[in-house]
C-alpha atoms as a PDB file:
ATOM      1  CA  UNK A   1      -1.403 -14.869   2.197  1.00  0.00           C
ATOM      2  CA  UNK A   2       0.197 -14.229   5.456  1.00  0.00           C
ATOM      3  CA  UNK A   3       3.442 -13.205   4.076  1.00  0.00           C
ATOM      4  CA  UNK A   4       1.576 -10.782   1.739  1.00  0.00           C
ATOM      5  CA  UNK A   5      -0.404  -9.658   5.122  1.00  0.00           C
ATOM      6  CA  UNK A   6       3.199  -8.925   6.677  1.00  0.00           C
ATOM      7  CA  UNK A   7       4.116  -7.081   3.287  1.00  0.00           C
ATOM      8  CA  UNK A   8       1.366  -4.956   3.797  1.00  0.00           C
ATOM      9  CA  UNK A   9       1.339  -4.173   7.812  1.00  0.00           C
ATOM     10  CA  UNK A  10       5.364  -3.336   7.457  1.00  0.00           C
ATOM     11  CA  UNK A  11       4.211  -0.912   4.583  1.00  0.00           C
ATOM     12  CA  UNK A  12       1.456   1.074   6.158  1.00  0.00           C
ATOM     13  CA  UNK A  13       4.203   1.025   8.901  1.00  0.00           C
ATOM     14  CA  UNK A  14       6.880   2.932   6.766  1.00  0.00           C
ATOM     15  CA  UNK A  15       4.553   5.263   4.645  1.00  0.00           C
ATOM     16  CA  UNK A  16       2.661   6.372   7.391  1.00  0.00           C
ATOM     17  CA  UNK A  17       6.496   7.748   8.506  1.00  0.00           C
ATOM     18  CA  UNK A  18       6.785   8.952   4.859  1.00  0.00           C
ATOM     19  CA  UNK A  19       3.923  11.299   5.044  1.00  0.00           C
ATOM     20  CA  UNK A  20       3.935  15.118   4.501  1.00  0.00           C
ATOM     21  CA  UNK A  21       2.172  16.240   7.376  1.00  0.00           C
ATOM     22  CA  UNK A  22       3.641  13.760  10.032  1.00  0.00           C
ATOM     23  CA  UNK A  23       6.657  15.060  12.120  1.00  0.00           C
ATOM     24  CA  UNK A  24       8.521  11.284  11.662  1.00  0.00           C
ATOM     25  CA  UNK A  25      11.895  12.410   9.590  1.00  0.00           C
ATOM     26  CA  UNK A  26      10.849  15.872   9.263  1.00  0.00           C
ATOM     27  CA  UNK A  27      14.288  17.193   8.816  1.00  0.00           C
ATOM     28  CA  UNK A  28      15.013  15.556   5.437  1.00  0.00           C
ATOM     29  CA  UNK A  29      12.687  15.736   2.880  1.00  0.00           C
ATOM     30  CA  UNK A  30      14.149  13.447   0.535  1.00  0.00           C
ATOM     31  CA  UNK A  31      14.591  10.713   3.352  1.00  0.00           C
ATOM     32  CA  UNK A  32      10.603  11.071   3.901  1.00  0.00           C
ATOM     33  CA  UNK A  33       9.963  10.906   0.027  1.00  0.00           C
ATOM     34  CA  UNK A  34      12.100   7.426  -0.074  1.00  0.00           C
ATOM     35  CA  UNK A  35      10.442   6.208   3.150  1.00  0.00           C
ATOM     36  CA  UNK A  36       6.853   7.066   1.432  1.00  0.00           C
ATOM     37  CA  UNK A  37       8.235   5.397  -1.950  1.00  0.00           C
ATOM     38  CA  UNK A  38       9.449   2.407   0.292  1.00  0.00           C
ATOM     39  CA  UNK A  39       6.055   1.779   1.280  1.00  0.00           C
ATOM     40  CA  UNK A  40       4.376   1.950  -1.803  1.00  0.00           C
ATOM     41  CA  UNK A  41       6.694  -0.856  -2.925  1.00  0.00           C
ATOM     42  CA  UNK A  42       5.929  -2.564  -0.318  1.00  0.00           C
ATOM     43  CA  UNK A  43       2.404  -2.365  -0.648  1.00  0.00           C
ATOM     44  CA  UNK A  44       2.763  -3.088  -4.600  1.00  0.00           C
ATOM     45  CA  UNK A  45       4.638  -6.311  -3.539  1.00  0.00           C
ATOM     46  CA  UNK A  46       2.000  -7.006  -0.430  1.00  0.00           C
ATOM     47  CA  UNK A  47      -0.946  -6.798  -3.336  1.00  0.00           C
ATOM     48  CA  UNK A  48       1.086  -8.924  -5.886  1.00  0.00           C
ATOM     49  CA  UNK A  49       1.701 -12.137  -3.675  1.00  0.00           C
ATOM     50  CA  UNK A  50      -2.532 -11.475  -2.787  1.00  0.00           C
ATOM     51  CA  UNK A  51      -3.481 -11.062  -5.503  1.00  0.00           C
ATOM     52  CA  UNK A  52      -1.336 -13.995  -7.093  1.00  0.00           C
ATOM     53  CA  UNK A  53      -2.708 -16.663  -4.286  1.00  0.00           C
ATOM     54  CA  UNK A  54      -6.451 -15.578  -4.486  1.00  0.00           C
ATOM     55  CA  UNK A  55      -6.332 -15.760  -8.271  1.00  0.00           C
ATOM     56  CA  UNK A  56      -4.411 -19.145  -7.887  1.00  0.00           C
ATOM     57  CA  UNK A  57      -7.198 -20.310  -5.442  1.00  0.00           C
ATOM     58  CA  UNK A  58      -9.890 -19.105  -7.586  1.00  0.00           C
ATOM     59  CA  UNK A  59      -8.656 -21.156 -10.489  1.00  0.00           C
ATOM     60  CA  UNK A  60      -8.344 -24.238  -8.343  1.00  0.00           C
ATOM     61  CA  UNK A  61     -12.154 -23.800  -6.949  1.00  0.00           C
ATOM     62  CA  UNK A  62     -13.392 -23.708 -10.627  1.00  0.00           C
ATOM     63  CA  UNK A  63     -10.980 -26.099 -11.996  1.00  0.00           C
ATOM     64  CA  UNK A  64     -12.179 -28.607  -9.184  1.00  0.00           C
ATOM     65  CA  UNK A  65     -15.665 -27.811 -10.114  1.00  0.00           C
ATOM     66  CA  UNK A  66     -16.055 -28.544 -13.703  1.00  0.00           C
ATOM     67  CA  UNK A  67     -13.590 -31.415 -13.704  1.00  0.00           C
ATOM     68  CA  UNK A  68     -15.033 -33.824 -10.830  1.00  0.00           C
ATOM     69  CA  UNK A  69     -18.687 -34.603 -11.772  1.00  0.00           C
ATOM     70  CA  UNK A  70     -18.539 -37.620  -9.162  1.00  0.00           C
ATOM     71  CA  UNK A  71     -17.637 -35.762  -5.955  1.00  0.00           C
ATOM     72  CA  UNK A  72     -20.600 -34.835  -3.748  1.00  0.00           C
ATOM     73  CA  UNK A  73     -19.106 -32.215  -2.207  1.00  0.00           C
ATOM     74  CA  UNK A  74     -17.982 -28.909  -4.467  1.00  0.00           C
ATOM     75  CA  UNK A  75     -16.358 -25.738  -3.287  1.00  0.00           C
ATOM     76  CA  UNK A  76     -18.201 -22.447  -4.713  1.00  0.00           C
ATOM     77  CA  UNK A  77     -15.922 -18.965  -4.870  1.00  0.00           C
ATOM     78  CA  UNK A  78     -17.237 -17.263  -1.721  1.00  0.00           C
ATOM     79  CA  UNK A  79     -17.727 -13.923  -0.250  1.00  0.00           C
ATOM     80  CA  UNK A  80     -13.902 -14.057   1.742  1.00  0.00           C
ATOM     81  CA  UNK A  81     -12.097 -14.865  -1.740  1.00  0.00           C
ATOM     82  CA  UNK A  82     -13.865 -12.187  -3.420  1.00  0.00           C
ATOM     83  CA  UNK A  83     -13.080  -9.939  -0.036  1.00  0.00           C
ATOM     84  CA  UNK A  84      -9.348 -11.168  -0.341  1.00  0.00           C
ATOM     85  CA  UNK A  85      -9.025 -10.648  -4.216  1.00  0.00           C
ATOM     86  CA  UNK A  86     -10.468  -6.827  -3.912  1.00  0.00           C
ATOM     87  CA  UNK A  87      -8.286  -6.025  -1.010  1.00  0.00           C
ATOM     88  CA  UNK A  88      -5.179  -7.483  -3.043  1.00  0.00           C
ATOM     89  CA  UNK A  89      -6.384  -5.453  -5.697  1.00  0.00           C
ATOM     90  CA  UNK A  90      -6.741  -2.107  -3.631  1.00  0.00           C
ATOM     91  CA  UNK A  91      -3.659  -2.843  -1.968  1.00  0.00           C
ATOM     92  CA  UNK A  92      -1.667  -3.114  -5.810  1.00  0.00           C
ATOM     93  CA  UNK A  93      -3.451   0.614  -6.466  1.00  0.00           C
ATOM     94  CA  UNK A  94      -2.822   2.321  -3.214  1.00  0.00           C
ATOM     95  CA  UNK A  95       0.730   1.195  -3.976  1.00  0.00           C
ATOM     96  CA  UNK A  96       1.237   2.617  -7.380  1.00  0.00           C
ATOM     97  CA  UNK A  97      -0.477   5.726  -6.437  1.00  0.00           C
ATOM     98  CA  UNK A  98       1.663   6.229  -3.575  1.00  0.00           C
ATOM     99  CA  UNK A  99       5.070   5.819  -5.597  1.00  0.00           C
ATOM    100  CA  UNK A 100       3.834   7.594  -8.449  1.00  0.00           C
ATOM    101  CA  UNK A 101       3.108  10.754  -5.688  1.00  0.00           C
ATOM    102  CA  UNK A 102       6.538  10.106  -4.291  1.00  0.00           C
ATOM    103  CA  UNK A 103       8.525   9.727  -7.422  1.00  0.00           C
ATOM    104  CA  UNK A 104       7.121  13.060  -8.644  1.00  0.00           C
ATOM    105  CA  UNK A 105       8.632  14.813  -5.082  1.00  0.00           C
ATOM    106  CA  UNK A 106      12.032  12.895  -5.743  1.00  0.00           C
ATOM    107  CA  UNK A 107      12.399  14.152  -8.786  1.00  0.00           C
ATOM    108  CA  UNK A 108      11.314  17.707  -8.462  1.00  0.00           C
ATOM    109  CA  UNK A 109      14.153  19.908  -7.423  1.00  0.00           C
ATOM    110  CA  UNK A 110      12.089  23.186  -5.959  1.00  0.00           C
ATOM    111  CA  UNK A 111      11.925  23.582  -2.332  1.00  0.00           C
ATOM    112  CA  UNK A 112       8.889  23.019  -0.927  1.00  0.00           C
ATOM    113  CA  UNK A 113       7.474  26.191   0.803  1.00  0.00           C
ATOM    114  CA  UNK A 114       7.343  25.932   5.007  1.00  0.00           C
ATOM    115  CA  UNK A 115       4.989  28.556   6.637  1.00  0.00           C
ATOM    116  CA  UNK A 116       7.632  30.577   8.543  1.00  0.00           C
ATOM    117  CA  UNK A 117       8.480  30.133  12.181  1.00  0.00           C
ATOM    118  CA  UNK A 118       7.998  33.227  14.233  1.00  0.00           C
ATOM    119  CA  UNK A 119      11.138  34.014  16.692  1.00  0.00           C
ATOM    120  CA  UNK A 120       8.600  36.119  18.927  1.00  0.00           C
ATOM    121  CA  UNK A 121       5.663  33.886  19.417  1.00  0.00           C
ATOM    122  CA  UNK A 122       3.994  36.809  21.935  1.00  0.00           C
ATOM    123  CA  UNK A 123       4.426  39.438  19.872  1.00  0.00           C
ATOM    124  CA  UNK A 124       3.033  38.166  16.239  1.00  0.00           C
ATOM    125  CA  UNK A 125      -0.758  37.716  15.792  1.00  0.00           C
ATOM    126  CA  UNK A 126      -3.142  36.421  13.159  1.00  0.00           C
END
């Protein structure tokens, strides 16, 4: 869980760089559509390993409970599994989504329109 935790933190880290409207590798577009498809691989792995070990717990829980009638003491799924099996999940989508948005802006070869930059910044008005 904490390595999927560190998946997850370093991939916030990278998309957050790949987004449109941050100024973070503003001069190449395609190096801010890799960085943004970076991150949503991350995140896809970051959700995979959580999702794995919280579905791995899960089946141990009710595994352990059905099997051992003798034990006094039995664990129940609780409230932070469910919490750490819908984040995982969340985590998987947010990660898809934000390749399958990325792949789309690798692949398309028009230029993406700028608003122009006015040489005389006194002179032009709304």
């Amino acid at each position: 869980m904490i390595v999927s935790i560190v998946f997850s933190s370093i991939a916030a880290l990278v998309a957050i760089s790949g987004l449109r409207y941050t100024r973070c590798l503003e001069e190449n577009e395609k190096l801010k559509d890799r960085a943004a498809f970076l991150g949503g691989i991350l995140s896809v792995c970051g959700g995979l390993l959580g999702l794995g070990i919280a579905s791995w717990y899960i089946y141990r829980i009710v595994d352990d409970f059905f099997q051992n009638d003798t034990k006094t003491e039995k664990y129940v799924v609780g409230r932070s599994l469910i919490g750490a099996f819908v984040a995982s999940v969340l985590c998987l989508f947010g990660g898809i989504l934000l390749c399958a948005c990325s792949v789309t802006h690798l692949q398309s070869k028009k230029n993406l329109s700028k608003h122009p930059v006015s040489r005389n910044p006194e002179k032009d008005y709304v």
